[in-house]
N, C-alpha and C. Protein backbone atom coordinates (compact mmCIF):
# COMPACT_ATOMS: atom_id res chain seq x y z
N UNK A 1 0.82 -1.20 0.00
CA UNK A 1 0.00 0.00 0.00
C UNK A 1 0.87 1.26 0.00
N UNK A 2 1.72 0.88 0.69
CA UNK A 2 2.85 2.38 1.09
C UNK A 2 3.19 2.70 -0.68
N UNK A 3 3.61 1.53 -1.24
CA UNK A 3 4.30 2.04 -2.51
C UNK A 3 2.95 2.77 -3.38
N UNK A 4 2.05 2.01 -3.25
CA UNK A 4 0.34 2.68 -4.07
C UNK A 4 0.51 4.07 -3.67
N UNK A 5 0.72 4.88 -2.38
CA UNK A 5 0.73 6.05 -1.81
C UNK A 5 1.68 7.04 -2.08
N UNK A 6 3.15 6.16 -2.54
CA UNK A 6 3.97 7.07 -2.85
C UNK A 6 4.21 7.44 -4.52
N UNK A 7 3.23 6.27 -5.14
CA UNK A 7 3.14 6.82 -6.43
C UNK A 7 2.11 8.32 -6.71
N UNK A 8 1.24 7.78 -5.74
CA UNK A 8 -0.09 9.10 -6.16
C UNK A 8 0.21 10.07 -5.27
N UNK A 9 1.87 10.28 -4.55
CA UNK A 9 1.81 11.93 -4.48
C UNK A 9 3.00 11.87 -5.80
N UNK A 10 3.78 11.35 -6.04
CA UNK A 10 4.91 11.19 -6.96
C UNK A 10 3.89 11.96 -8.69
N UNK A 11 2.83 11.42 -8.89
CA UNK A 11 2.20 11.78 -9.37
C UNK A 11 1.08 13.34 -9.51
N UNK A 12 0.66 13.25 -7.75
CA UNK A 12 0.02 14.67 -7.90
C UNK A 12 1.36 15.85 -7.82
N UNK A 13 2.66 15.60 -7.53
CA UNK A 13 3.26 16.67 -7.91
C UNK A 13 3.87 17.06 -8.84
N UNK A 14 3.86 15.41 -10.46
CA UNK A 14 4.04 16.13 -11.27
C UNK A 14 2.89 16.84 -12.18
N UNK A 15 1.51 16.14 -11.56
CA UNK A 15 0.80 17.00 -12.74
C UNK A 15 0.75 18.48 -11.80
N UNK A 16 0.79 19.02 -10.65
CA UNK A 16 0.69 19.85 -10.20
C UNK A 16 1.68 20.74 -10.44
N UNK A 17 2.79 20.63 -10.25
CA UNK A 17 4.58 21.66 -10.59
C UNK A 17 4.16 21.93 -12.62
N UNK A 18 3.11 20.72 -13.34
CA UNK A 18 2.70 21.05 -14.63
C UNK A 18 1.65 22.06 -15.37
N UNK A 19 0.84 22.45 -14.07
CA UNK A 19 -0.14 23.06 -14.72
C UNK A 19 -0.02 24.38 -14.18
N UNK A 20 -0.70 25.38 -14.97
CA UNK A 20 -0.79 26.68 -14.93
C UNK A 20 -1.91 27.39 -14.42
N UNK A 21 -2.67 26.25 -13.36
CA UNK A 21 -4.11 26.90 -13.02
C UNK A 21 -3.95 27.46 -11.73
N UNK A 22 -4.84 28.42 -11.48
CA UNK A 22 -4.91 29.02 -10.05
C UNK A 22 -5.43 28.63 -8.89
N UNK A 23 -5.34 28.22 -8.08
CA UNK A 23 -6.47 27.99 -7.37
C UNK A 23 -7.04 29.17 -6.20
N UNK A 24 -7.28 28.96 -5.54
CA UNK A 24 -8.09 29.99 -3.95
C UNK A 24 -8.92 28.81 -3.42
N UNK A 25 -7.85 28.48 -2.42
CA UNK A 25 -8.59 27.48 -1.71
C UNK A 25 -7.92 28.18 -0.13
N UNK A 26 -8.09 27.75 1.34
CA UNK A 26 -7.69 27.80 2.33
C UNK A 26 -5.95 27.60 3.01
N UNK A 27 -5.64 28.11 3.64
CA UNK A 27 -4.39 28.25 3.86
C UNK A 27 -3.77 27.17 4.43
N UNK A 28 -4.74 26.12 4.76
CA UNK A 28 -4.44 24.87 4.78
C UNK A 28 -3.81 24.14 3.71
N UNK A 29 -5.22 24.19 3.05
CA UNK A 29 -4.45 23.23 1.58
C UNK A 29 -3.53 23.97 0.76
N UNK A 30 -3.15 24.75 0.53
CA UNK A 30 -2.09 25.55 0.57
C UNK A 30 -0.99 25.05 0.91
N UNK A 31 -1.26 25.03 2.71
CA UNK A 31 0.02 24.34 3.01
C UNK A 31 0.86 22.80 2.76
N UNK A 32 -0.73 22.30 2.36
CA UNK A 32 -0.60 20.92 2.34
C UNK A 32 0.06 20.73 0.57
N UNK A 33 -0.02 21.51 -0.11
CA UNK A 33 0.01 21.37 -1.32
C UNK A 33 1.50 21.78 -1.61
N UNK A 34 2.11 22.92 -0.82
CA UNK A 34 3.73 23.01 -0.99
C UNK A 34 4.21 22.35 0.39
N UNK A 35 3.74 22.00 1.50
CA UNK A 35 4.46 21.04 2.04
C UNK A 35 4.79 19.92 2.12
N UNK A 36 3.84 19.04 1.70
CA UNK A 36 3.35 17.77 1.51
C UNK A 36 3.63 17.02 0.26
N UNK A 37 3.05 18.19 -0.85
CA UNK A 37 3.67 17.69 -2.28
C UNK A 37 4.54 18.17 -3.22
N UNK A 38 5.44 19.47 -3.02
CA UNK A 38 6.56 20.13 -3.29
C UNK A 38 5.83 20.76 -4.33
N UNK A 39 4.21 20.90 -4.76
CA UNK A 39 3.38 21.63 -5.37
C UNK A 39 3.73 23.71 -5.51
N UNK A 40 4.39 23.67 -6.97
CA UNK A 40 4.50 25.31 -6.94
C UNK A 40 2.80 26.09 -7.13
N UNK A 41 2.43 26.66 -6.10
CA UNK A 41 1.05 27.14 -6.59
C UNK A 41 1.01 28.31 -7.42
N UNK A 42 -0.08 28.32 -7.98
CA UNK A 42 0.04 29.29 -9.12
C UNK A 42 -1.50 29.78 -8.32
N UNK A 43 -1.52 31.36 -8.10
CA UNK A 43 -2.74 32.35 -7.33
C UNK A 43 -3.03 33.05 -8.42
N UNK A 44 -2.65 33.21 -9.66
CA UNK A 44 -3.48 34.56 -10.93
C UNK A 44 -4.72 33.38 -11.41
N UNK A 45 -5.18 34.27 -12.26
CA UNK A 45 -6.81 33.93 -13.10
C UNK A 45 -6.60 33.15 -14.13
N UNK A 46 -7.10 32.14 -14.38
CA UNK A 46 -7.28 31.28 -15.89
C UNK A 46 -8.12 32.30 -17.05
N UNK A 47 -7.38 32.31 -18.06
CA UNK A 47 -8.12 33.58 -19.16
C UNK A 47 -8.38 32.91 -19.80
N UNK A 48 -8.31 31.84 -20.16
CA UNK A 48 -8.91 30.95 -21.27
C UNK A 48 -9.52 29.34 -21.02
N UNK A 49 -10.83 29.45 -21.60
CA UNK A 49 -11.24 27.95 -21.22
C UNK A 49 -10.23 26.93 -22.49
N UNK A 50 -10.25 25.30 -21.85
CA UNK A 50 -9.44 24.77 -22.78
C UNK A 50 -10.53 23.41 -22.80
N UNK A 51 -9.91 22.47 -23.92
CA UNK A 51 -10.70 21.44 -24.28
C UNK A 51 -10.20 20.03 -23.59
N UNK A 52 -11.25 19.54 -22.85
CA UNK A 52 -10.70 17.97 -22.22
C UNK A 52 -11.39 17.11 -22.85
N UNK A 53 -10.24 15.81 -23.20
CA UNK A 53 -10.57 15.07 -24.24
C UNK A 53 -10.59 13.57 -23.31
N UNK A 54 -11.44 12.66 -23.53
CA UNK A 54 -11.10 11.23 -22.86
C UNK A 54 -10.50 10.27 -23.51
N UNK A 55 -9.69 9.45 -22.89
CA UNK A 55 -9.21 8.53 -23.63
C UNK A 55 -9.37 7.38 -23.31
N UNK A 56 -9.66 6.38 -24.26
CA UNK A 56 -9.71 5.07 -24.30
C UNK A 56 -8.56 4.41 -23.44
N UNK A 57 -8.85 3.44 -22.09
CA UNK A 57 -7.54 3.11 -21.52
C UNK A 57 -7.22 2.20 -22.59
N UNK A 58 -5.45 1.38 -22.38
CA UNK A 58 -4.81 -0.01 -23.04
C UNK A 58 -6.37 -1.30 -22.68
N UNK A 59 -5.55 -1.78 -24.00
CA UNK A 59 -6.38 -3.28 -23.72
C UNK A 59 -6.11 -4.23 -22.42
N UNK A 60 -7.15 -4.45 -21.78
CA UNK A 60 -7.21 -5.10 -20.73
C UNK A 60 -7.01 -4.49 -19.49
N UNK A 61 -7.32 -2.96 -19.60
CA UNK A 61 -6.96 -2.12 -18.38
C UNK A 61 -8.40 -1.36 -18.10
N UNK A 62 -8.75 -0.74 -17.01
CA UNK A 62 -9.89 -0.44 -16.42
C UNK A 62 -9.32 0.91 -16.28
N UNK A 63 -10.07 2.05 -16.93
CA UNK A 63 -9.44 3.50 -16.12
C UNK A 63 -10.78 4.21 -15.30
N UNK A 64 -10.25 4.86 -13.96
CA UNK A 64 -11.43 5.37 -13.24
C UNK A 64 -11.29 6.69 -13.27
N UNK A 65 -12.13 7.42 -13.67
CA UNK A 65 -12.36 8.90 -13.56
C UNK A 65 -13.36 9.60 -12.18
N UNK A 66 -12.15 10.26 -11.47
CA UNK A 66 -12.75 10.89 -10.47
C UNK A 66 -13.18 12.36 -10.31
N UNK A 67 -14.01 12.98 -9.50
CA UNK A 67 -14.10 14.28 -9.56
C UNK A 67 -15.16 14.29 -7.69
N UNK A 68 -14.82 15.63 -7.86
CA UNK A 68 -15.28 16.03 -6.10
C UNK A 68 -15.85 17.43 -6.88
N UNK A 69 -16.99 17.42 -5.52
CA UNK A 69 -17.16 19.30 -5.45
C UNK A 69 -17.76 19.15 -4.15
N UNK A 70 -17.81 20.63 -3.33
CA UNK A 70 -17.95 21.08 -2.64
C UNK A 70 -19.08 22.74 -2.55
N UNK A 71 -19.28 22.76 -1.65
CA UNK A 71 -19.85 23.92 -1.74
C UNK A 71 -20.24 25.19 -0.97
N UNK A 72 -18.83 25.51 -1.10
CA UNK A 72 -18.29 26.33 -0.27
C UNK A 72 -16.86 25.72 -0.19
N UNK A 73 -15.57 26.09 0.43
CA UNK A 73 -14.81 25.27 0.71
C UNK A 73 -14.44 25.76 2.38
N UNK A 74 -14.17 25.54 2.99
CA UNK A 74 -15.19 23.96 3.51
C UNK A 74 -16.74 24.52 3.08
N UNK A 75 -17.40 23.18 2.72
CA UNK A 75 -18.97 23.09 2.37
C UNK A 75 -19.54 21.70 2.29
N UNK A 76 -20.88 21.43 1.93
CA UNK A 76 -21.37 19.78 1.73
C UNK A 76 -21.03 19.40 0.57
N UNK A 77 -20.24 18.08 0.72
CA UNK A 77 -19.13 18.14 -0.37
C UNK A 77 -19.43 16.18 -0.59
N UNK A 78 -19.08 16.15 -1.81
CA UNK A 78 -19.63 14.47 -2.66
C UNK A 78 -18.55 14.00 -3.56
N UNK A 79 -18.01 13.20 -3.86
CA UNK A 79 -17.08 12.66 -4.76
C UNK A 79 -18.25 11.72 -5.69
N UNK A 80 -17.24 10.93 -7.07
CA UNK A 80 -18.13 9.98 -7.66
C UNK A 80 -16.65 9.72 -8.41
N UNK A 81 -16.83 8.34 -8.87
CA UNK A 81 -15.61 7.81 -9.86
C UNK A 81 -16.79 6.67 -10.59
N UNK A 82 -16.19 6.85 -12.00
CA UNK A 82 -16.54 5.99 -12.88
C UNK A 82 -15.09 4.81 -13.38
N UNK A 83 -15.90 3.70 -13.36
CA UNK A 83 -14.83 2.62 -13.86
C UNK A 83 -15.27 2.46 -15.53
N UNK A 84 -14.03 2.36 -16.51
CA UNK A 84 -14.43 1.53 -17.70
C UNK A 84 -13.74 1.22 -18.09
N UNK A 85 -14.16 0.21 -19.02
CA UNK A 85 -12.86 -0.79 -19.69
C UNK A 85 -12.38 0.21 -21.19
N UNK A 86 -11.42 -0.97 -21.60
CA UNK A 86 -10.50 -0.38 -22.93
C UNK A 86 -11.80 -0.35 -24.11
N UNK A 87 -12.88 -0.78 -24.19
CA UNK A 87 -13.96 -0.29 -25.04
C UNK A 87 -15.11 0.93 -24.67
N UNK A 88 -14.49 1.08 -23.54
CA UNK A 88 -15.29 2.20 -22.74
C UNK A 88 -16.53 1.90 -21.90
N UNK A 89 -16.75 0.86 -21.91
CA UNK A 89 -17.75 0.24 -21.56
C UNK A 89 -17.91 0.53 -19.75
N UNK A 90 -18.89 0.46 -19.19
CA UNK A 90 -18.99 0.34 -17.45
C UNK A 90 -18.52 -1.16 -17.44
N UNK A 91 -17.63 -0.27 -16.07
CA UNK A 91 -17.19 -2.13 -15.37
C UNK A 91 -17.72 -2.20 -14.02
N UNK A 92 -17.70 -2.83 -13.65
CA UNK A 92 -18.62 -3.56 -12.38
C UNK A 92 -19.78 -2.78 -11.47
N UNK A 93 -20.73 -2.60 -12.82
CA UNK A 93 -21.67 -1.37 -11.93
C UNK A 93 -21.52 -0.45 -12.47
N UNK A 94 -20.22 0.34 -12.70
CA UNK A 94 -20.03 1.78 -13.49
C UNK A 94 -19.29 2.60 -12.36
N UNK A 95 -19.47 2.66 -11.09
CA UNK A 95 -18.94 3.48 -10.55
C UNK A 95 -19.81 3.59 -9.34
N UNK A 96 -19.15 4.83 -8.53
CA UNK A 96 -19.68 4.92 -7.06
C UNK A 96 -19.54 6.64 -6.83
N UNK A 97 -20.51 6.79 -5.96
CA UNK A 97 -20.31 7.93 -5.31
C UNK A 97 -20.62 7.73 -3.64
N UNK A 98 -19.90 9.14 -3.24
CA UNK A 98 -20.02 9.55 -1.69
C UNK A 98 -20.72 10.83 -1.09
N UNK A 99 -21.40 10.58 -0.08
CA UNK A 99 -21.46 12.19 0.78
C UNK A 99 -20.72 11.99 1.48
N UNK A 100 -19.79 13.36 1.63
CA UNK A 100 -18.32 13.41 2.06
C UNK A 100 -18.53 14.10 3.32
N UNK A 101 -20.07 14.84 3.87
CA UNK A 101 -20.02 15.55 4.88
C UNK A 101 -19.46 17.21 4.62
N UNK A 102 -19.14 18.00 5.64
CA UNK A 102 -18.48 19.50 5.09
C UNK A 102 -16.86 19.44 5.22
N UNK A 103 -16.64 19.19 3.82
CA UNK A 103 -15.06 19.18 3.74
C UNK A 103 -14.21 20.19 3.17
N UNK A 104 -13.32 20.57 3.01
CA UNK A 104 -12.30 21.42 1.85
C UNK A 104 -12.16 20.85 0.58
N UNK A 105 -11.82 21.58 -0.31
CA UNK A 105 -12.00 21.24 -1.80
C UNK A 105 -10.65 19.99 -1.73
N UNK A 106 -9.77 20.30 -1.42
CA UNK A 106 -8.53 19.50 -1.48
C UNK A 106 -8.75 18.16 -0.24
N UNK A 107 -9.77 18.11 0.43
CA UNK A 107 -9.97 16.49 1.37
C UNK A 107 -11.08 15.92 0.12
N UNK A 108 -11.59 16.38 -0.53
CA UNK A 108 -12.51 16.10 -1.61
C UNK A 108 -11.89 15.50 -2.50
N UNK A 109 -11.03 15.96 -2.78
CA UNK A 109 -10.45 15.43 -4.17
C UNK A 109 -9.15 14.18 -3.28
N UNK A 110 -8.89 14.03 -2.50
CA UNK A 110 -7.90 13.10 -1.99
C UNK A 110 -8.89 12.16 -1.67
N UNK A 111 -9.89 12.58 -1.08
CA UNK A 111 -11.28 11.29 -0.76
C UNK A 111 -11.67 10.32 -1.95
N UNK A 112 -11.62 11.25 -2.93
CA UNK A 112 -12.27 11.10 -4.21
C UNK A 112 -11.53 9.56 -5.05
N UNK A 113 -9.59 10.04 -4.61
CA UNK A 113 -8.75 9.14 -4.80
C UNK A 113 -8.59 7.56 -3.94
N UNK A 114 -8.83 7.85 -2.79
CA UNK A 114 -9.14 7.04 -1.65
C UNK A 114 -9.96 5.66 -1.79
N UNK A 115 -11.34 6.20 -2.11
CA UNK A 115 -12.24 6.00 -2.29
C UNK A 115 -11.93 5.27 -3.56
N UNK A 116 -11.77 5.19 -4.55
CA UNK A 116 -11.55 5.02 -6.11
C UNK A 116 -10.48 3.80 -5.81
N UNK A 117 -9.74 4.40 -4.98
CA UNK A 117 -8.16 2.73 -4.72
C UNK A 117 -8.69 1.84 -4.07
N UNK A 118 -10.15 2.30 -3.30
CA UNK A 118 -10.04 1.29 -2.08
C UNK A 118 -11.78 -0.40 -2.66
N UNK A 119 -12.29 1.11 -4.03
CA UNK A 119 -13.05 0.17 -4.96
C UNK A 119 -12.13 -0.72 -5.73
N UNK A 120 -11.33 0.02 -6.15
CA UNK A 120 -10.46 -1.05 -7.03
C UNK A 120 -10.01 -2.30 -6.33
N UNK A 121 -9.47 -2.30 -5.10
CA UNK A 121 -8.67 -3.31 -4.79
C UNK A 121 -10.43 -4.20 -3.95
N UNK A 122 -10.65 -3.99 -3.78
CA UNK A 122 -12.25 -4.82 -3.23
C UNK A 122 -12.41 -5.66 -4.10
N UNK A 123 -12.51 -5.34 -5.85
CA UNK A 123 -13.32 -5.73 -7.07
C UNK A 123 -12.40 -6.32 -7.91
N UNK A 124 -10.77 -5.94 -7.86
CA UNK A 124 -10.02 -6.49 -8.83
C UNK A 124 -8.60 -7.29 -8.25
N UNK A 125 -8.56 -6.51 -6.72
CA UNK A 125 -7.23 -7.71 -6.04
C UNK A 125 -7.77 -8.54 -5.65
């Protein structure tokens, strides 16, 4: 499990040190985001919307798409992940969601991950 954990910050800090978005979240996650994940934050405005595209996972692989919101941060806050196979198809059910209770945008989206590892290994280890 430890190694599962040290890939998905190994991971949230390179897509994070990669992107150019802003956030405004609490001085918490903040902290948690350059202490925790060596995350450079970026605080200016996004001026342009951009296009997200999905992709078909490899053959014989399952990819899960997660997402959180909140409302407020902290606010009443829900995750959901979808599973599908390399034809895109739903796999076991399609997916799951949570009420997360009043959380921060950034326990949302780590829940979101949590939650998503802890379906996978139930259904496929």
């Amino acid at each position: 499990m430890n190694h599962a954990l040290d890939s998905i910050k190994g991971f949230i800090r390179l897509s994070g040190n990669a992107s150019n978005k802003s956030m405004n979240n609490d001085i918490y996650d903040f902290s948690v985001l350059i202490f925790f994940f060596y995350i450079s934050v970026w605080l200016g405005k996004v001026l342009q919307p951009f296009l997200v595209v999905w992709n078909f996972p490899l053959a014989d692989w399952i990819k899960v798409n997660m997402d959180g919101a909140d409302r407020g941060s902290p606010g009443l806050a829900s995750c959901a992940e979808i599973f599908r196979g390399s034809m895109g198809e739903y796999v076991r059910g399609g997916g799951v969601s949570s009420f997360l209770g009043v959380q921060s945008s950034l326990v949302v989206e780590f829940m979101g991950s949590i939650i998503a590892l802890e379906e996978a290994q139930k259904s496929w280890l």
